[in-house]
N, C-alpha and C. Protein backbone atom coordinates (compact mmCIF):
# COMPACT_ATOMS: atom_id res chain seq x y z
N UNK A 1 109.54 101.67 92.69
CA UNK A 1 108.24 102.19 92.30
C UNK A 1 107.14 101.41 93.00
N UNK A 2 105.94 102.00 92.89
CA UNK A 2 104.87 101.15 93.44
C UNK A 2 103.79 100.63 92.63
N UNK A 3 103.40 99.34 93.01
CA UNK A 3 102.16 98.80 92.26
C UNK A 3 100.89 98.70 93.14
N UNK A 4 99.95 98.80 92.54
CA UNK A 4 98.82 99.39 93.15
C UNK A 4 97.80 98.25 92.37
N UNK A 5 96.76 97.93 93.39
CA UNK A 5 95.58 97.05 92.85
C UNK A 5 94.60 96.91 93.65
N UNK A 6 93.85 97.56 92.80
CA UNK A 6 91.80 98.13 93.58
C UNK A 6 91.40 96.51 93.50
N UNK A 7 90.44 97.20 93.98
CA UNK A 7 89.61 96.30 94.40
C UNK A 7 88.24 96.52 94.86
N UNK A 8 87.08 95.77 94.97
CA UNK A 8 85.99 96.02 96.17
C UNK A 8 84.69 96.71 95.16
N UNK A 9 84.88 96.54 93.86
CA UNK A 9 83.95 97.31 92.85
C UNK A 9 82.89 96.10 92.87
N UNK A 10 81.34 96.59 92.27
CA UNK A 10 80.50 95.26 91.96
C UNK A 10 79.20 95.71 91.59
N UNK A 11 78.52 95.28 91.80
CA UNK A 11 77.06 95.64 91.20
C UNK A 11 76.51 95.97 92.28
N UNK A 12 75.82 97.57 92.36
CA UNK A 12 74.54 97.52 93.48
C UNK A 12 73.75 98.44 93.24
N UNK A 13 72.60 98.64 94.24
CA UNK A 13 71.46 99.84 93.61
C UNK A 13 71.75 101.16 93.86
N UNK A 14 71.08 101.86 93.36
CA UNK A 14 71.50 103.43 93.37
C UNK A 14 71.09 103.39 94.60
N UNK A 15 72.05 104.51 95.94
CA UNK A 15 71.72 104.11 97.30
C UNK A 15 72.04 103.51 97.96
N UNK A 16 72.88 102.56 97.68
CA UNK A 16 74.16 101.81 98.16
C UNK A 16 74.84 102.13 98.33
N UNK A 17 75.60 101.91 99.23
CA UNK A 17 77.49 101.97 99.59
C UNK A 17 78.26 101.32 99.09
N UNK A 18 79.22 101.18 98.88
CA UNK A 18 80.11 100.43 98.92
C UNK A 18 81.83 100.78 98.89
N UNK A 19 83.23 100.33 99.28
CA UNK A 19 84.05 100.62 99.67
C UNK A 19 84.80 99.85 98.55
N UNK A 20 86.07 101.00 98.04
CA UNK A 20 86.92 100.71 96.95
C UNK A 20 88.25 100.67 98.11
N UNK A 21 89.25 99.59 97.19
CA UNK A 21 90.25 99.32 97.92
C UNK A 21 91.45 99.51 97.21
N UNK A 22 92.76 100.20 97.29
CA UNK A 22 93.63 100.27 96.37
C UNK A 22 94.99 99.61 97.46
N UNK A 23 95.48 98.73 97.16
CA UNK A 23 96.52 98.00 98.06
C UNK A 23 97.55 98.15 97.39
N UNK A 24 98.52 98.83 98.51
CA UNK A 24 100.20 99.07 97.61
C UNK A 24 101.12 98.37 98.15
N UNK A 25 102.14 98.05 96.89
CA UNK A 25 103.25 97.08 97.17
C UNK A 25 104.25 97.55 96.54
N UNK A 26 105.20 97.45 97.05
CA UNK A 26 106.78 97.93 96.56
C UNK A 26 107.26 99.29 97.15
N UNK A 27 106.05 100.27 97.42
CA UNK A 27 106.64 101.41 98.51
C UNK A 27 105.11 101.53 99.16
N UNK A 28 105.16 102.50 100.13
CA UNK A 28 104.02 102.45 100.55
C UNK A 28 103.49 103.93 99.96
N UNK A 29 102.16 103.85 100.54
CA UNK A 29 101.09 105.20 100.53
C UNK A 29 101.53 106.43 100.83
N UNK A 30 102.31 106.19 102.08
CA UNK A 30 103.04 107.85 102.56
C UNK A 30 103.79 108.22 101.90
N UNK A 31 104.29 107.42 101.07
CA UNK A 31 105.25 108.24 100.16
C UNK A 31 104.59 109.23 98.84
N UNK A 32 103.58 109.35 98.95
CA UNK A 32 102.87 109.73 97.63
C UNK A 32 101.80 110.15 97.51
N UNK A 33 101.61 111.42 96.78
CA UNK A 33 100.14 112.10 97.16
C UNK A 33 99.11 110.84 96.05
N UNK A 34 98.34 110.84 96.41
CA UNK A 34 97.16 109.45 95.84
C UNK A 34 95.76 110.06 95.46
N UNK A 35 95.51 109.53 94.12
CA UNK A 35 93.76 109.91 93.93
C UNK A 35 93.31 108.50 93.48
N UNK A 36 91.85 109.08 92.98
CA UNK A 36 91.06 108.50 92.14
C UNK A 36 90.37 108.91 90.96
N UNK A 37 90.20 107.98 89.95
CA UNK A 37 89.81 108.84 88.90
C UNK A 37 88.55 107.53 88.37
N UNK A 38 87.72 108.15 87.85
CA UNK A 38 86.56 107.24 86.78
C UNK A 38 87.08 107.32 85.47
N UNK A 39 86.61 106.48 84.44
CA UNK A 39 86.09 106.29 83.23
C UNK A 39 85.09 105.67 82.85
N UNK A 40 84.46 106.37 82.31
CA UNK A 40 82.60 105.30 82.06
C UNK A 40 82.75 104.97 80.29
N UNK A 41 82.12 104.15 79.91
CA UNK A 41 82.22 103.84 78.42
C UNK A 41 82.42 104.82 77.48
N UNK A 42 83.38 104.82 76.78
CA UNK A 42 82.96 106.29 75.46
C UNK A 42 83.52 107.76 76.38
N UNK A 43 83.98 107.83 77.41
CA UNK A 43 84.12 108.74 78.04
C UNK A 43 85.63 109.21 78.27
N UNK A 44 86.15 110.17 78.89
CA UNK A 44 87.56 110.64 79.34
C UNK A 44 87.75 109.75 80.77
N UNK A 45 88.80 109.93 81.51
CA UNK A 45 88.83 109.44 82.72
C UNK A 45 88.67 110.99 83.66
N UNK A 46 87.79 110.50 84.74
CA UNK A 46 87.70 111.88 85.19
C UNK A 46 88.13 111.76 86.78
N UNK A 47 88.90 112.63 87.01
CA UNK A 47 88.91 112.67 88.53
C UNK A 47 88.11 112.84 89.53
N UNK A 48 87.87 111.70 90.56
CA UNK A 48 86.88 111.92 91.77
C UNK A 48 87.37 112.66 92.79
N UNK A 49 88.88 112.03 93.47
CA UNK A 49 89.53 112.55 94.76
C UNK A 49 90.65 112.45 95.00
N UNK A 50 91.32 113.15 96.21
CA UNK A 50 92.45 113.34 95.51
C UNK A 50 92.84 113.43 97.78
N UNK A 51 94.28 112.75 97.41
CA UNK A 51 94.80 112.69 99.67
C UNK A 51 96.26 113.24 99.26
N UNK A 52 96.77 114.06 100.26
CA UNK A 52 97.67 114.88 99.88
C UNK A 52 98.66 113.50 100.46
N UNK A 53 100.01 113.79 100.17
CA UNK A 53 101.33 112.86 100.54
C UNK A 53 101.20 113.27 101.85
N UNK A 54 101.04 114.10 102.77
CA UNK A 54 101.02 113.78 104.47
C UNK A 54 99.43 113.36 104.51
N UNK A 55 98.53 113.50 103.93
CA UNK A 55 96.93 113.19 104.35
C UNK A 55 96.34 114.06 105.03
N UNK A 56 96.76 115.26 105.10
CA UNK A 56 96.43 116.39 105.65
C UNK A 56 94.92 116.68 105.10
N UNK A 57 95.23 116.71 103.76
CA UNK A 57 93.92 117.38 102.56
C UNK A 57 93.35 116.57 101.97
N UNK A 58 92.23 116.77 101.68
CA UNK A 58 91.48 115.99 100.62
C UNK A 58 90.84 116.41 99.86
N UNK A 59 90.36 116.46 98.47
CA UNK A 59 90.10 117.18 97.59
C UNK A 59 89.43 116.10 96.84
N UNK A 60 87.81 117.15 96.52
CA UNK A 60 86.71 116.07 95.67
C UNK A 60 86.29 116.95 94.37
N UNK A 61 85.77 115.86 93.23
CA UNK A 61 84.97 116.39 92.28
C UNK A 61 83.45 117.04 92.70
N UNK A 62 83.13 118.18 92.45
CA UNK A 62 82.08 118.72 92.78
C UNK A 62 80.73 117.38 92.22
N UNK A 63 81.19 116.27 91.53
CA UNK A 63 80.16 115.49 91.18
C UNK A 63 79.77 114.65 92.83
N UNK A 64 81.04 114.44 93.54
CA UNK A 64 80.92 113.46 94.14
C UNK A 64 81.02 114.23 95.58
N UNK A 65 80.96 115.09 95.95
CA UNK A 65 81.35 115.66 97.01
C UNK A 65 80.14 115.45 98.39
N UNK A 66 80.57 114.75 99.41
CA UNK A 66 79.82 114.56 100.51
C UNK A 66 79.14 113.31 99.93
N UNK A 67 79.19 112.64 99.14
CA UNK A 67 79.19 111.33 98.80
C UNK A 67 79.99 110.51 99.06
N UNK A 68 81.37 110.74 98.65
CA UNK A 68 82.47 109.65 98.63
C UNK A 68 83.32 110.49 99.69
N UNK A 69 84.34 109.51 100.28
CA UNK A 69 85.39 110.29 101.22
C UNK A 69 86.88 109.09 100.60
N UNK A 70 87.59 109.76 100.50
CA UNK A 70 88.72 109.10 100.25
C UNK A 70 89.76 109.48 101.74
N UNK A 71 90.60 108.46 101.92
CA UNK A 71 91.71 107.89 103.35
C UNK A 71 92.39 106.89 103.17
N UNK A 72 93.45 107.07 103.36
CA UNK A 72 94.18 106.06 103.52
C UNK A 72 94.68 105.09 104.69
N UNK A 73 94.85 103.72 104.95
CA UNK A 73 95.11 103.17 105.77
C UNK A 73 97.47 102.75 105.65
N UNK A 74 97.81 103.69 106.40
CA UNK A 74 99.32 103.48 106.29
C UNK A 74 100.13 101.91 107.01
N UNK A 75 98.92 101.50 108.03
CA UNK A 75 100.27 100.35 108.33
C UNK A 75 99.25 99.44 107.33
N UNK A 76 98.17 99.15 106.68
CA UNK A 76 97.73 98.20 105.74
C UNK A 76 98.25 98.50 104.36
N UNK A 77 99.06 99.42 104.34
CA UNK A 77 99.56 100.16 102.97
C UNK A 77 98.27 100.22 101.81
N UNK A 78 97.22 100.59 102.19
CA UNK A 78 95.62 101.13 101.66
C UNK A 78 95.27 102.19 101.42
N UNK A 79 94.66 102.80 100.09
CA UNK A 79 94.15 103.74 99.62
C UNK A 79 92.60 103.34 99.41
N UNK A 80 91.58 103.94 100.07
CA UNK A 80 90.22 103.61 100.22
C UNK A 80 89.60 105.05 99.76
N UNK A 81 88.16 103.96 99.25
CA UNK A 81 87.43 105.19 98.36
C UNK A 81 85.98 104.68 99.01
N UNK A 82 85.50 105.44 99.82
CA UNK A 82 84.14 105.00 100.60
C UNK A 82 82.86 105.55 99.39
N UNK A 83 81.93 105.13 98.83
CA UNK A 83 81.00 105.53 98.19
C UNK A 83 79.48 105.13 98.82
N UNK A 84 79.11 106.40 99.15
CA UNK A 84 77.68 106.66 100.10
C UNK A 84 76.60 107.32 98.77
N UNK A 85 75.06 106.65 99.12
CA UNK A 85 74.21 107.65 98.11
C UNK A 85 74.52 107.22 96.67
N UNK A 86 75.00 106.12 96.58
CA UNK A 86 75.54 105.66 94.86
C UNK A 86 74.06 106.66 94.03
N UNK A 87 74.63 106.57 92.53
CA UNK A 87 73.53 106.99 91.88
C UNK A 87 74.14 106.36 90.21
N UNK A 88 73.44 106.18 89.26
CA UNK A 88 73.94 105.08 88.28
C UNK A 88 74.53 106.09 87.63
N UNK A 89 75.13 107.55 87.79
CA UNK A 89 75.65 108.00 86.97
C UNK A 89 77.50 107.75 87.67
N UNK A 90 77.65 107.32 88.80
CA UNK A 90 78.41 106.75 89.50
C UNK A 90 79.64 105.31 88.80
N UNK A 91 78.29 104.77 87.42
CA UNK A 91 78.47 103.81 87.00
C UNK A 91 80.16 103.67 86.12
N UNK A 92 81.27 103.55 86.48
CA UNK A 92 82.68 103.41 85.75
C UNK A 92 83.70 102.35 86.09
N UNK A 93 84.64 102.04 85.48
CA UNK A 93 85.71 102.14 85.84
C UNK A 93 86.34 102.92 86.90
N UNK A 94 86.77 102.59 87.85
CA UNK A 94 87.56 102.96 89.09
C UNK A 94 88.85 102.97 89.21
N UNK A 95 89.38 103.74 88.67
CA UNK A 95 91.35 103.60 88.81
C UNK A 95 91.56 104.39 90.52
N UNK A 96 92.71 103.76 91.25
CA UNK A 96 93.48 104.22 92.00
C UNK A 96 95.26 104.85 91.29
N UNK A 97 95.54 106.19 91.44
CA UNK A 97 97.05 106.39 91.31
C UNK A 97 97.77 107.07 92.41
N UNK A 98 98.97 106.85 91.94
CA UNK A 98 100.17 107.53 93.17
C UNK A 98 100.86 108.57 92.09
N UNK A 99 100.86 109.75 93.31
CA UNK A 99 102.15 111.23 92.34
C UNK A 99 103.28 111.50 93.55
N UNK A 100 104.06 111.08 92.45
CA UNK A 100 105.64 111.59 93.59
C UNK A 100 105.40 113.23 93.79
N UNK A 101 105.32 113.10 95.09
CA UNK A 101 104.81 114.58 95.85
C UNK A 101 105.76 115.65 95.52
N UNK A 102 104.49 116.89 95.60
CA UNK A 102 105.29 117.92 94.95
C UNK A 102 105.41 118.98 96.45
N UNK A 103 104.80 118.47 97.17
CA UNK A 103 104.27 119.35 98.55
C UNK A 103 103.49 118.84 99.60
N UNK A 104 103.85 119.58 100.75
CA UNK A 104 103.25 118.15 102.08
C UNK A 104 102.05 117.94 101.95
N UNK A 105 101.20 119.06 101.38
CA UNK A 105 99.74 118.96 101.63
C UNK A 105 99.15 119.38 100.03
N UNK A 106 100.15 119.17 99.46
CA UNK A 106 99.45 119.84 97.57
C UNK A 106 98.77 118.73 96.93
N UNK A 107 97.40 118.66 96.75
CA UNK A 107 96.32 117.57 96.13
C UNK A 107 96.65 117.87 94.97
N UNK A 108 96.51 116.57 94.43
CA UNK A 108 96.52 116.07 92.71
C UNK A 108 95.26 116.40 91.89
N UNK A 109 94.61 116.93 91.07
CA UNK A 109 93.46 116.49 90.23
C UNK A 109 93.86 115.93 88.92
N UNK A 110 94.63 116.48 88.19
CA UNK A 110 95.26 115.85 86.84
C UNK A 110 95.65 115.12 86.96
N UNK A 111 94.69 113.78 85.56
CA UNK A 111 95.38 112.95 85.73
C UNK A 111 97.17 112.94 84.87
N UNK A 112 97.55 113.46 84.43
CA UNK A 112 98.58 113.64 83.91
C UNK A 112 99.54 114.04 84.91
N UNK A 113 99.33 114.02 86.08
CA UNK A 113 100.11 114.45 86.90
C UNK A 113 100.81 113.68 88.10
N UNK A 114 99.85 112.26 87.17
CA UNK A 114 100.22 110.95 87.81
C UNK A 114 101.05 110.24 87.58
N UNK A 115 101.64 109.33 88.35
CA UNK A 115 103.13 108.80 87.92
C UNK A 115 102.40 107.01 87.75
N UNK A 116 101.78 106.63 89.01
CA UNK A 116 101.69 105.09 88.89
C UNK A 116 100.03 104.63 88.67
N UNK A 117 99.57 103.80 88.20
CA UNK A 117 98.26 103.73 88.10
C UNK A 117 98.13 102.14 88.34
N UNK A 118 96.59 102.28 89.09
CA UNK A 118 96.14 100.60 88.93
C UNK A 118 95.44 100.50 87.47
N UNK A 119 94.98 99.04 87.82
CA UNK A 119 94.12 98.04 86.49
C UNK A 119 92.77 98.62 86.65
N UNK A 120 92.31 99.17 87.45
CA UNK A 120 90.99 99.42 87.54
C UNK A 120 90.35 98.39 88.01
N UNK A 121 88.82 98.96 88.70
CA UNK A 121 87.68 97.95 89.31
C UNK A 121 86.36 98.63 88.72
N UNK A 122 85.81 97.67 88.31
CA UNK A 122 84.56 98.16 87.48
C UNK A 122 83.21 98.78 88.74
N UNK A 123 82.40 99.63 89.10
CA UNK A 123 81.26 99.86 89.76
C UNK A 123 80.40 99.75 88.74
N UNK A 124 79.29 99.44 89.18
CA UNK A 124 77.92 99.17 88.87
C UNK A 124 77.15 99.89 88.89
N UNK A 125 75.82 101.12 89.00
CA UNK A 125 75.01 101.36 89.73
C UNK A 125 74.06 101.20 88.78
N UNK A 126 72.90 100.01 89.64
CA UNK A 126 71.12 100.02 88.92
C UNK A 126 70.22 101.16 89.11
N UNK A 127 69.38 101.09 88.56
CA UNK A 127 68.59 102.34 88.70
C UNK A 127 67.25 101.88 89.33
């Protein structure tokens, strides 16, 4: 199985960038279609994006779309979550997961449809 651990979350202003890092160990990235999902306080966890098991596709929440780009890096065994245009509603918990693929290019949105999950990385956004 694989373990997974983000990274790269922190405090910044609405309008900021900044780059989430999900580093895998025990199998790699290609083996597994990969998203991302939020949770903000008091809230559900909600899905941002979603890289198919070949990386063909990518698939966003209409919240975040042309904001964030999700890619993976295969010989760093890396799942990256680029965030452009922050805005404090941005403000969560950041999980990275892996789904034992159902299809070369079939994107994940449910999270229930996930097999491995990280610890999460907290984002920030000030207003």
């Amino acid at each position: 199985q694989v373990q997974l651990v983000e990274s790269g979350g922190g405090l910044v202003q609405a309008g900021d960038s900044l780059r989430l890092s999900c580093a895998a160990s025990g199998r790699t990235v290609s083996d597994y279609a990969m998203g991302w999902f939020r949770q903000a306080p008091g809230k559900e966890r909600d899905f941002v994006a979603a890289i198919s098991y070949k990386g063909g596709t990518t698939y966003y929440a209409d919240s975040v779309e042309e904001r964030f780009t999700i890619s993976r890096d295969i010989a760093k065994n890396t799942l990256y979550l680029q965030i452009n245009s922050s805005k404090p509603e941005d403000t969560a918990e950041y999980y990275c997961a892996a789904s034992l693929p159902t299809g070369f290019e079939t994107v994940v949105a449910a999270a229930g449809a996930y097999d491995y999950w990280g610890q999460g990385t907290q984002v920030t956004v000030s207003s």
